[in-house]
C-alpha atoms as a PDB file:
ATOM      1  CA  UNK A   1     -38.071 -40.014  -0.805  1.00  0.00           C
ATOM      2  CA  UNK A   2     -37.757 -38.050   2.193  1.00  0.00           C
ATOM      3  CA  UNK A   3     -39.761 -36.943   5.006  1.00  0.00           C
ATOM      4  CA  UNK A   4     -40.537 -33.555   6.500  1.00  0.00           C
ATOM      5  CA  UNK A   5     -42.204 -32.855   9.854  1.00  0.00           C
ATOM      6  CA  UNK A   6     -45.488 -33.396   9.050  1.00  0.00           C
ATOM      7  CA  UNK A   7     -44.404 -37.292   7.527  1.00  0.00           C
ATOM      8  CA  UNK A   8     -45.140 -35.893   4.003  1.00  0.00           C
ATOM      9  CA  UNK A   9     -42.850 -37.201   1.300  1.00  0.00           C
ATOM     10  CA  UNK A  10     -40.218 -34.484  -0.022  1.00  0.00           C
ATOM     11  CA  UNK A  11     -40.027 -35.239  -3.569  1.00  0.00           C
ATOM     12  CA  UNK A  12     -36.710 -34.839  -4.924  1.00  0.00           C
ATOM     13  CA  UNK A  13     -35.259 -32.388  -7.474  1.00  0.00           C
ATOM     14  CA  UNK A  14     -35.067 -33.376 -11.062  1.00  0.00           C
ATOM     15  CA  UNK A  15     -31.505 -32.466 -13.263  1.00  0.00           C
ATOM     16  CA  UNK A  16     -33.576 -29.066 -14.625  1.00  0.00           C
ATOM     17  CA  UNK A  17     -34.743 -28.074 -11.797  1.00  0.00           C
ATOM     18  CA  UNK A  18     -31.227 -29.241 -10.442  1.00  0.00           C
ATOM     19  CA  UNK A  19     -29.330 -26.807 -12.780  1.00  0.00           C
ATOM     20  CA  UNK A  20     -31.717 -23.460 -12.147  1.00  0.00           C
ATOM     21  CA  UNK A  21     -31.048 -24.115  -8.614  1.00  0.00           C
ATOM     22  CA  UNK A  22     -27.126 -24.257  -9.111  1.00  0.00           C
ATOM     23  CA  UNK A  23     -27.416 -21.124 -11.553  1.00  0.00           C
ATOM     24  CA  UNK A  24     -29.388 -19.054  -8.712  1.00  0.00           C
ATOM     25  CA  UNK A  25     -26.664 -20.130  -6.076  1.00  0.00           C
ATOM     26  CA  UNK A  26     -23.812 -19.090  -7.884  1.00  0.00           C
ATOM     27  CA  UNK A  27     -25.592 -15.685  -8.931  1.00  0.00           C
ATOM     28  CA  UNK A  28     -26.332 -14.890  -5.153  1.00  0.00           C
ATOM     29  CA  UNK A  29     -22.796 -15.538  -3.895  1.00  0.00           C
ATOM     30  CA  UNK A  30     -21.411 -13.779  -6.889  1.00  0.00           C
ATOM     31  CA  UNK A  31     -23.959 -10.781  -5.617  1.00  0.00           C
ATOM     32  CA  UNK A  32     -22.870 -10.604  -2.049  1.00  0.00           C
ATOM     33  CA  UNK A  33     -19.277 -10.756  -3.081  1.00  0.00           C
ATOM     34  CA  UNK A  34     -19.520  -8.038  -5.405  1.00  0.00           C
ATOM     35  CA  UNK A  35     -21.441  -5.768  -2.918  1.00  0.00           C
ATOM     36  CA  UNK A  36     -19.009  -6.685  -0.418  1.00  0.00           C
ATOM     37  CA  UNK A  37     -16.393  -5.530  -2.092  1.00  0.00           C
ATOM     38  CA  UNK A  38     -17.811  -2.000  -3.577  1.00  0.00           C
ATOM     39  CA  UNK A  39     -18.510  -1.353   0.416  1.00  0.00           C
ATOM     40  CA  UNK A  40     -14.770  -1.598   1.045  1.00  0.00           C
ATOM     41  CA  UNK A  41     -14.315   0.843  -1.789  1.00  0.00           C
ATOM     42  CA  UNK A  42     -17.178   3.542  -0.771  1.00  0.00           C
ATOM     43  CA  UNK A  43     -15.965   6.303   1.359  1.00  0.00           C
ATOM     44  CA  UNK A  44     -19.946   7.419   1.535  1.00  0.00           C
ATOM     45  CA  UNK A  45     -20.984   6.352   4.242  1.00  0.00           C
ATOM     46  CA  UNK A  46     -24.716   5.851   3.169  1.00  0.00           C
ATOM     47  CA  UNK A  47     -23.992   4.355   0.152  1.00  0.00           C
ATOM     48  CA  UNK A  48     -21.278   2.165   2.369  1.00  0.00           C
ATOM     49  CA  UNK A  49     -24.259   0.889   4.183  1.00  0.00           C
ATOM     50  CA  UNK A  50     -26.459   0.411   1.248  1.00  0.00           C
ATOM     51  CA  UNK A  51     -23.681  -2.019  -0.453  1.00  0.00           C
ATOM     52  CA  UNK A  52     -23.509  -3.936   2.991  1.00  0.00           C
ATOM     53  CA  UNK A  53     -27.280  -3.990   3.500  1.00  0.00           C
ATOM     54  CA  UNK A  54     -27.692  -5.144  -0.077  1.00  0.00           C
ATOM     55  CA  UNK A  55     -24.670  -7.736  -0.094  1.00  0.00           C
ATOM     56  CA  UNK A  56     -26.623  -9.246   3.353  1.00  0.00           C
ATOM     57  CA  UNK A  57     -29.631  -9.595   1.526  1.00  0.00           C
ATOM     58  CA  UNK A  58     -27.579 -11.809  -1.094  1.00  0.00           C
ATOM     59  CA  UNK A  59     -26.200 -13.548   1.339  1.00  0.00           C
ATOM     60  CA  UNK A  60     -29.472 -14.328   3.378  1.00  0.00           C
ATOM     61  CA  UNK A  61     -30.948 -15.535  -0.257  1.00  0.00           C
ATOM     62  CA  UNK A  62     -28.131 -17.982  -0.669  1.00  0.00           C
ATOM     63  CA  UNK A  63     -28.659 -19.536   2.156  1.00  0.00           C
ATOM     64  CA  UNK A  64     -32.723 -19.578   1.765  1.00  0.00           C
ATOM     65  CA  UNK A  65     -31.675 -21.573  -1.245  1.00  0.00           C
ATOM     66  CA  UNK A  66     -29.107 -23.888   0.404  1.00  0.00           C
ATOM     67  CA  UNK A  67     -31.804 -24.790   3.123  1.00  0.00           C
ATOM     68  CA  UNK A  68     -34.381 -25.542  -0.033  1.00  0.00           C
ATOM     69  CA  UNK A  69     -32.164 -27.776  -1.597  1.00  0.00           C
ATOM     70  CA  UNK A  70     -30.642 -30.073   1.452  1.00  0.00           C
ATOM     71  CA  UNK A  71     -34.799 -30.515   2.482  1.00  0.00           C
ATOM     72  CA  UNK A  72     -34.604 -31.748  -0.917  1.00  0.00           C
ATOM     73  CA  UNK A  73     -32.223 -34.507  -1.026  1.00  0.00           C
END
């Protein structure tokens, strides 16, 4: 087991829990992807912004994940 800061063991991930996490990653890269790409196609420039904006948010929730899952190992 691992520690985190406080010396508290960091139990690891089981093959379910494993898989759901995999599944999620995937989905948020395949997100920010796809909303990068329909902001290179939007001449709007609100809606431009909203496709960036929403592809960032992808983005920021893939990496939320990542972190989760190296604490894990």
């Amino acid at each position: 087991m691992n520690t985190n800061i406080n010396n508290q063991a960091t139990p690891k991930l089981d093959s379910n829990n494993l898989k759901i996490l995999e599944d999620q990653l995937n989905y948020e890269s395949l997100m920010n992807k796809k909303l990068s790409t329909y902001a290179g196609y939007c001449t709007d420039t609100e809606l431009k912004n909203l496709c960036q904006q929403a592809a960032q948010k992808h983005k920021q929730h893939y990496n939320e994940l990542l972190n989760y899952l190296n604490s894990h190992q």
